[in-house]
N, C-alpha and C. Protein backbone atom coordinates (compact mmCIF):
# COMPACT_ATOMS: atom_id res chain seq x y z
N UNK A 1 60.47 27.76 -25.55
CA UNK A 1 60.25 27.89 -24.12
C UNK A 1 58.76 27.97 -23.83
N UNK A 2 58.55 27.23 -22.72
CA UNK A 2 57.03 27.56 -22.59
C UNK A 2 56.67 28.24 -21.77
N UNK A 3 57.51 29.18 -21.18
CA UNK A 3 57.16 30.84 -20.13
C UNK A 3 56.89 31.27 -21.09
N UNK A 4 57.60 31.54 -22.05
CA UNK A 4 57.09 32.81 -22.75
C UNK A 4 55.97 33.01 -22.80
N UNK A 5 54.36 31.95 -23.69
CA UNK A 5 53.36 32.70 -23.81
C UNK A 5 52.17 32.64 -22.84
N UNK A 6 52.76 32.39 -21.65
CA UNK A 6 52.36 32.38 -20.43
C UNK A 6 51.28 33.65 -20.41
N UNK A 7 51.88 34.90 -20.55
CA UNK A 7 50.48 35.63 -20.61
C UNK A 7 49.74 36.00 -21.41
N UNK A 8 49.77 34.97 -22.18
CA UNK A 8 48.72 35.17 -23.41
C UNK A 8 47.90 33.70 -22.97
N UNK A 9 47.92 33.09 -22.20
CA UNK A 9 47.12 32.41 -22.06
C UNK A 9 46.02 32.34 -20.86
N UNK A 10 45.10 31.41 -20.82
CA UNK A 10 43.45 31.77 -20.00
C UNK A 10 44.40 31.29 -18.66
N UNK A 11 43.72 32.26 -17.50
CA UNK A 11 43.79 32.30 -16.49
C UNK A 11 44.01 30.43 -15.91
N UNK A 12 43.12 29.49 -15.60
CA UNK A 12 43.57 28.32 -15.56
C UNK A 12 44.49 26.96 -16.02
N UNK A 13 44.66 27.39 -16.77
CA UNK A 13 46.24 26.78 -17.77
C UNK A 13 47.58 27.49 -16.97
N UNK A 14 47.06 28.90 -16.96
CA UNK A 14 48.66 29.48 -16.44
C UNK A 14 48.79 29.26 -14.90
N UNK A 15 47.72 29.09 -14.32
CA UNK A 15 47.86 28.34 -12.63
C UNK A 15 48.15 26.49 -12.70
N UNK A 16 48.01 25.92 -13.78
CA UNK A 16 48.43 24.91 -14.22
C UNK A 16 49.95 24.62 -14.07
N UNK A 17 50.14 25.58 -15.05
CA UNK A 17 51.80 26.00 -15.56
C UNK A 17 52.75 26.02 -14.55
N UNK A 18 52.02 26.90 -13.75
CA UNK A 18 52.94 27.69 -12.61
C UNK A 18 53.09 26.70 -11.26
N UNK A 19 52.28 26.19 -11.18
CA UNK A 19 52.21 24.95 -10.24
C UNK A 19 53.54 23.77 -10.13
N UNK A 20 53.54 23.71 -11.41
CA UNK A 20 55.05 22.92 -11.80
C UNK A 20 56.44 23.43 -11.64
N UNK A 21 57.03 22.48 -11.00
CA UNK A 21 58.91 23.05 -10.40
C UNK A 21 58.97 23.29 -11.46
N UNK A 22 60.10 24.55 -11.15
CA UNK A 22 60.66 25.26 -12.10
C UNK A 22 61.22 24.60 -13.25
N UNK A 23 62.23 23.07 -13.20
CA UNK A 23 62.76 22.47 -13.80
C UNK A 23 62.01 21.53 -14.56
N UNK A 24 60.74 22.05 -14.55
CA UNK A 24 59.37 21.13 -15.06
C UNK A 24 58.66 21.87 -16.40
N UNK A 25 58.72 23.14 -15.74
CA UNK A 25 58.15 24.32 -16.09
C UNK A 25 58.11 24.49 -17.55
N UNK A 26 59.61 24.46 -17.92
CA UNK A 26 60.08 24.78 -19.12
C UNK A 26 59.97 23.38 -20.32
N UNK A 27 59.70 22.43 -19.98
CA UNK A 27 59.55 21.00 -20.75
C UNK A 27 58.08 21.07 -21.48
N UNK A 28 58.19 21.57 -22.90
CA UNK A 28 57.04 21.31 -23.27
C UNK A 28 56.73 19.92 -23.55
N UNK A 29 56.92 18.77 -23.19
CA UNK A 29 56.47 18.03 -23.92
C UNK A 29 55.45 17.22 -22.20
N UNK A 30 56.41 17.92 -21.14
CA UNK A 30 55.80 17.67 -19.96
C UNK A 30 54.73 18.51 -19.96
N UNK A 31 54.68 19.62 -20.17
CA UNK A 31 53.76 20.22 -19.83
C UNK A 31 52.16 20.11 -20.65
N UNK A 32 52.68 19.56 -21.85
CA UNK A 32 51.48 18.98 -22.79
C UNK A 32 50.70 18.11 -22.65
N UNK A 33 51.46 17.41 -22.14
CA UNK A 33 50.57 16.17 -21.43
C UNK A 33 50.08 15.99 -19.79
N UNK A 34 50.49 17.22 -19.36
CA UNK A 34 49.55 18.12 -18.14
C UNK A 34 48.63 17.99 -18.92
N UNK A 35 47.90 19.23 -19.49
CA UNK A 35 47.31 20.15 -20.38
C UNK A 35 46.45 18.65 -20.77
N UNK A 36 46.52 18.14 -21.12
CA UNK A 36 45.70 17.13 -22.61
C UNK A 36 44.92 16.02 -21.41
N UNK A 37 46.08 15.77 -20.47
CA UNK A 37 45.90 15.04 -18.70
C UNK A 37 44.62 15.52 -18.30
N UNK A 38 44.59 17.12 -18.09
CA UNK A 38 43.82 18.05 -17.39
C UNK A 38 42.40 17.87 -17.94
N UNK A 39 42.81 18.31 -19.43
CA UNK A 39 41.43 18.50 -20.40
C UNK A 39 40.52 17.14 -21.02
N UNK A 40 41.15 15.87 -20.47
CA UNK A 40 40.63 14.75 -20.52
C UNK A 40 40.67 14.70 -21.82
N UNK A 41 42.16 14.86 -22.79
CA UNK A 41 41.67 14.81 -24.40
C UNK A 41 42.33 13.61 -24.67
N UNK A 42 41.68 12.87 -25.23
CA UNK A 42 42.41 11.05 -25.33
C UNK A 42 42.79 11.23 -26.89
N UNK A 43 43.52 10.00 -27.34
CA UNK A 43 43.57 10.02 -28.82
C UNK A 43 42.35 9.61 -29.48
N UNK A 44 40.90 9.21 -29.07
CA UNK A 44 40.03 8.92 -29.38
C UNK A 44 39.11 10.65 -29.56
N UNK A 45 39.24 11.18 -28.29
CA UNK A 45 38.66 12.60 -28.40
C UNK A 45 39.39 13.52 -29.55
N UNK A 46 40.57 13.26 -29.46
CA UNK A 46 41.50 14.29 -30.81
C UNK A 46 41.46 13.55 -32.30
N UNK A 47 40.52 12.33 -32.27
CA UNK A 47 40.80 11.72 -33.60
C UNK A 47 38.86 12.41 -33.85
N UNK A 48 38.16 12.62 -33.14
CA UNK A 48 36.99 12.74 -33.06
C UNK A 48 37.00 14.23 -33.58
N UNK A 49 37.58 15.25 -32.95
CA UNK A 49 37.78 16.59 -33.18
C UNK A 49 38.81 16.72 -34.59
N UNK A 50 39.60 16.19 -34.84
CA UNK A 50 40.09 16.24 -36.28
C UNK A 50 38.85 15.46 -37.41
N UNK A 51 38.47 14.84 -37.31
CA UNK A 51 37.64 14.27 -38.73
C UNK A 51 36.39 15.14 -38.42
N UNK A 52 35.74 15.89 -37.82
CA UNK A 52 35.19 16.45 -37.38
C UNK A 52 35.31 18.27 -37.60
N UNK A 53 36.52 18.85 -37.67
CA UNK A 53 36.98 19.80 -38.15
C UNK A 53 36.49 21.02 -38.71
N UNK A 54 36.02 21.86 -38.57
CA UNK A 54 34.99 22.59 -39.54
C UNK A 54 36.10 24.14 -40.08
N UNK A 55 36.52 24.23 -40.84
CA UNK A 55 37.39 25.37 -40.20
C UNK A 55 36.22 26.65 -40.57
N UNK A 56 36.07 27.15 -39.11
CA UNK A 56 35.61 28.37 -39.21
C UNK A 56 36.02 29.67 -39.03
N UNK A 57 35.37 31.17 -39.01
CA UNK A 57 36.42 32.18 -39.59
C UNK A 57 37.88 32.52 -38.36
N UNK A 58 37.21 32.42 -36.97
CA UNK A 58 37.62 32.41 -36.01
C UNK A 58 38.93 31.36 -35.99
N UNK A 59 39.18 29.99 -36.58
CA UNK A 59 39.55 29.31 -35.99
C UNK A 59 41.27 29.05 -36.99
N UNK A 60 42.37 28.62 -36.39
CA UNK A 60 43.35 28.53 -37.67
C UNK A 60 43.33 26.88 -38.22
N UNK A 61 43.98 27.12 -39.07
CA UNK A 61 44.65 25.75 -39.71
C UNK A 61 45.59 24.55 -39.00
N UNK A 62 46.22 25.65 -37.86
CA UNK A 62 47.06 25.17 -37.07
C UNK A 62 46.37 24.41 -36.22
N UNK A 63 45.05 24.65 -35.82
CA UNK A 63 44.28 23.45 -34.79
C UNK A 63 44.10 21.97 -35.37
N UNK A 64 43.72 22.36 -36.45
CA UNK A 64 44.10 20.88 -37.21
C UNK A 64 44.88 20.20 -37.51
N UNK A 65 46.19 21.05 -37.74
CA UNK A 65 47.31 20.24 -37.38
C UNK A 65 47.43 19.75 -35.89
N UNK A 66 47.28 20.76 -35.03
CA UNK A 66 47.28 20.22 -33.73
C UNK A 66 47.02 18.60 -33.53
N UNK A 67 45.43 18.85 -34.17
CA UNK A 67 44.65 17.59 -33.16
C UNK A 67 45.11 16.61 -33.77
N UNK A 68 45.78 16.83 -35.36
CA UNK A 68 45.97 15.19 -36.20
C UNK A 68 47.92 15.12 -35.35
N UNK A 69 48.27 16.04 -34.83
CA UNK A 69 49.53 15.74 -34.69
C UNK A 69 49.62 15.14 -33.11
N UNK A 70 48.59 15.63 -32.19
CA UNK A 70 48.39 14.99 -30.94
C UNK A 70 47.55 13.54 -31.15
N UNK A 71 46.97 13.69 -31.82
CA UNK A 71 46.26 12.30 -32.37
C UNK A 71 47.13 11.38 -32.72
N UNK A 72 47.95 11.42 -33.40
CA UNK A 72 49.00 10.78 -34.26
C UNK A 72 50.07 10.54 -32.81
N UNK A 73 50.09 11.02 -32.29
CA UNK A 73 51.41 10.94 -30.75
C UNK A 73 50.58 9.98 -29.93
N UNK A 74 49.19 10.21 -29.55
CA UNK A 74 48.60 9.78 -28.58
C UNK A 74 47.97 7.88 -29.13
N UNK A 75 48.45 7.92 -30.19
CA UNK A 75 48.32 6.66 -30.38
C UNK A 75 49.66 5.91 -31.38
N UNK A 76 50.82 6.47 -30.78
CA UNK A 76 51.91 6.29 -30.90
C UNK A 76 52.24 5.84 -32.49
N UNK A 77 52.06 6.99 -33.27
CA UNK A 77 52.17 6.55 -35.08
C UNK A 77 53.43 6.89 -35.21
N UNK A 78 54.76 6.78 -35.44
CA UNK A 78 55.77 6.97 -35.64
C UNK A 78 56.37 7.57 -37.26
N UNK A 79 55.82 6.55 -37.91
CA UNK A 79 56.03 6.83 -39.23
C UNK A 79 55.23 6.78 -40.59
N UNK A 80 55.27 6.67 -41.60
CA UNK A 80 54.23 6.67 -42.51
C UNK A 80 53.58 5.26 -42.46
N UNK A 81 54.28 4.23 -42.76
CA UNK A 81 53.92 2.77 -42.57
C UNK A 81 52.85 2.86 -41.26
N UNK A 82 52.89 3.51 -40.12
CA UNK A 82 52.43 3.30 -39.16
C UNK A 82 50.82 3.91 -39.39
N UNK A 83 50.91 5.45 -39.97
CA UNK A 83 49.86 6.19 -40.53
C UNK A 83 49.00 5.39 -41.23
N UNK A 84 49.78 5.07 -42.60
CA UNK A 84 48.63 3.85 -43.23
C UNK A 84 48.30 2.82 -42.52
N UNK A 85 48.70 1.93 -41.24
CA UNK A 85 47.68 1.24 -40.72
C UNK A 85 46.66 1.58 -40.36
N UNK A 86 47.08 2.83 -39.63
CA UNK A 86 46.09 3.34 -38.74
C UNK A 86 44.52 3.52 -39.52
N UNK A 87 44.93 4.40 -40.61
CA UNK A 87 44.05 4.73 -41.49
C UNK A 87 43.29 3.77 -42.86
N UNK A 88 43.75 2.63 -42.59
CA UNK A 88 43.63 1.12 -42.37
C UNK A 88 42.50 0.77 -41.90
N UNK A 89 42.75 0.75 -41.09
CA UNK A 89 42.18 0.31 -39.56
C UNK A 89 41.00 0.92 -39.34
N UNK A 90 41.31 2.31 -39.67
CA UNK A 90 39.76 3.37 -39.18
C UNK A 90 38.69 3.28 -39.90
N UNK A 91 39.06 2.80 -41.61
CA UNK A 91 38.18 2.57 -42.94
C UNK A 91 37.32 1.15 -42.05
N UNK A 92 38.76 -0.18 -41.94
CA UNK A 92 37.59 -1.24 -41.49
C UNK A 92 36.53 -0.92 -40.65
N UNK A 93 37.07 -0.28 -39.19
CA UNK A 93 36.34 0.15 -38.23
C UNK A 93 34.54 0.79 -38.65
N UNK A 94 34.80 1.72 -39.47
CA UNK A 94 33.63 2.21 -40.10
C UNK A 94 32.48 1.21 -40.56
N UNK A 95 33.10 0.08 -41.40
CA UNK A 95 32.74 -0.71 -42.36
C UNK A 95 32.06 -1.75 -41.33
N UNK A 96 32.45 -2.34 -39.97
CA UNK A 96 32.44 -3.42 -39.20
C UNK A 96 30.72 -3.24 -38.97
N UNK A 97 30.12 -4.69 -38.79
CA UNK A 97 29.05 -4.44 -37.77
C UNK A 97 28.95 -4.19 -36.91
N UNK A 98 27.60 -4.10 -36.30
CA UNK A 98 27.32 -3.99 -35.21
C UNK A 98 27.70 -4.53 -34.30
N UNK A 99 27.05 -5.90 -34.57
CA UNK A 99 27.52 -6.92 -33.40
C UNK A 99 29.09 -7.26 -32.94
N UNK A 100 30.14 -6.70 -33.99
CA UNK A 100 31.33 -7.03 -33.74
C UNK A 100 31.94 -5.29 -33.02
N UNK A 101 31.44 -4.87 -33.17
CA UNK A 101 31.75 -3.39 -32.46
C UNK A 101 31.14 -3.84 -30.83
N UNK A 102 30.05 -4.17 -30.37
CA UNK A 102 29.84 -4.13 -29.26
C UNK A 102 30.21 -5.52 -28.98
N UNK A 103 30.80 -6.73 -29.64
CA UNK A 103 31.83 -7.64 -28.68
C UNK A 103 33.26 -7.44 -28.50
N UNK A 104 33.58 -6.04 -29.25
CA UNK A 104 35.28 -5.29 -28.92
C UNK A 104 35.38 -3.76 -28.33
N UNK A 105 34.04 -3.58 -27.63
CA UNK A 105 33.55 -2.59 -26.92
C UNK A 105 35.01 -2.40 -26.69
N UNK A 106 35.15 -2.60 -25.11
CA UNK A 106 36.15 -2.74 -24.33
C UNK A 106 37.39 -2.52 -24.95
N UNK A 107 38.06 -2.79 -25.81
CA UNK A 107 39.30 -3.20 -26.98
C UNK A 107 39.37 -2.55 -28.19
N UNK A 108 38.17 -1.81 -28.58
CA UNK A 108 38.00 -1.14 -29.93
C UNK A 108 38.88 -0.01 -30.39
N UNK A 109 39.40 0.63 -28.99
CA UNK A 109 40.03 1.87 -29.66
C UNK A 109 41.42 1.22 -29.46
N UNK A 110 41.92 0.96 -29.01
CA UNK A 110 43.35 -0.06 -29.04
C UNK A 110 43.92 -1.25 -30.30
N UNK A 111 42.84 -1.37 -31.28
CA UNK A 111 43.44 -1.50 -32.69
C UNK A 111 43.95 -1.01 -33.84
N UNK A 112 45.20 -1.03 -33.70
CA UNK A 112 45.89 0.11 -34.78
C UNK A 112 46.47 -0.88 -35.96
N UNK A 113 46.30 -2.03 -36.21
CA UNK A 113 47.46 -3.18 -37.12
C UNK A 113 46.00 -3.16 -38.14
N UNK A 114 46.12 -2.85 -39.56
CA UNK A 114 44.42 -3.57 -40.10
C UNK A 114 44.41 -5.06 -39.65
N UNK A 115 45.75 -5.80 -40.27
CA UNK A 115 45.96 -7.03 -40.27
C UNK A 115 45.58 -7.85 -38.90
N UNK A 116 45.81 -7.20 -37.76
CA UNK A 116 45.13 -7.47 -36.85
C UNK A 116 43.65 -7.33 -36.97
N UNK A 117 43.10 -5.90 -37.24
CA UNK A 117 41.82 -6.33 -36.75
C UNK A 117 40.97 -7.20 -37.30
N UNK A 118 41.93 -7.02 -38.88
CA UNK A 118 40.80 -7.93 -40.19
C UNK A 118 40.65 -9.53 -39.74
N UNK A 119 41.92 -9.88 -38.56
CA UNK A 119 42.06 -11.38 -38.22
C UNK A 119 40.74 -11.55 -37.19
N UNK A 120 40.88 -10.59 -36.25
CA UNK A 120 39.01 -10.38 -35.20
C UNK A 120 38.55 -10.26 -35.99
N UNK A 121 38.01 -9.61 -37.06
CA UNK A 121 36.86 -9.65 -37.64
C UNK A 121 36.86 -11.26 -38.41
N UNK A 122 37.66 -11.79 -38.66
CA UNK A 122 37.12 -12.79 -39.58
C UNK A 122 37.53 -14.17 -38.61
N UNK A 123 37.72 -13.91 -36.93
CA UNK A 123 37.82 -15.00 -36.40
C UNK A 123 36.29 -14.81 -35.44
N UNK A 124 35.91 -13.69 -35.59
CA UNK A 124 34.82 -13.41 -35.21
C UNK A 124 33.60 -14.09 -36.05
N UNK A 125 33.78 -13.53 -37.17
CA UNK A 125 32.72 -14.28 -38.51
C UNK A 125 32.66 -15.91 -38.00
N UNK A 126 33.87 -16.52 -37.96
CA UNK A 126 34.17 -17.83 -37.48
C UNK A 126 33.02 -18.41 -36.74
N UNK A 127 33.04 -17.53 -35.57
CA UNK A 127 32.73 -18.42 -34.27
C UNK A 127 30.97 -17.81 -34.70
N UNK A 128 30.54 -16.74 -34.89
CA UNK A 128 29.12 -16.69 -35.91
C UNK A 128 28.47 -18.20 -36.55
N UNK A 129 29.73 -18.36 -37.38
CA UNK A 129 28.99 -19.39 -38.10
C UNK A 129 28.72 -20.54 -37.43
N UNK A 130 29.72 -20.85 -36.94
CA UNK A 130 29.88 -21.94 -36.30
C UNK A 130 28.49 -22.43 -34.80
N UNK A 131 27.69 -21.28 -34.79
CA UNK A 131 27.25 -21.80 -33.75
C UNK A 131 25.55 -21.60 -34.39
């Protein structure tokens, strides 16, 4: 239920909360994506804050699960097959130039297939040579 830890939480989340019909109220999965809505956290910001991670004394283990498990939702990974693209994908990403990062500006965070992107990158190389 998500009344319950209603008062354990910061004053603006729980005017968040409370704002929502009653029959709303209780849907965590609605109310999470209030929350993530609110806090402007994209799967790009939660993939940024997980590889990023520091665990310090203050902080639990459970945030890291958090962000790789909202990360993992917010860019719709379903299953393991799906995981290894992704993580696929993030190695090429690293590896890519320059110039091919700022002609997939726009499109960059929306590649999750490697096989896809490795095909832009090497239809990209293409049109390089070619001119």
């Amino acid at each position: 239920m998500v009344s319950q830890p209603i008062p354990l939480l910061p004053m603006e989340i729980v005017e968040l909360v409370v704002k929502e019909p009653p029959e709303k109220g209780d849907n965590y999965p609605h109310i999470k994506n209030l929350l993530l809505h609110r806090f402007q956290l994209t799967p790009v910001d939660l993939r940024n804050r997980f590889e990023s991670h520091q665990r310090r004394p203050d902080t639990l283990w459970s945030d890291l699960r958090s962000y790789l498990d909202n990360l993992l939702a917010g860019m719709k990974v379903i299953d393991f097959v799906g995981l290894k693209e992704l993580m696929l994908t993030e190695q090429l990403k690293k590896r890519a130039p320059i110039e091919l990062v700022d002609h997939f500006i726009d499109s960059w965070d929306e590649f999750k297939k490697s096989y896809d992107f490795s095909c832009k990158i090497r239809s990209f190389r293409d049109c390089l040579r070619s001119t």
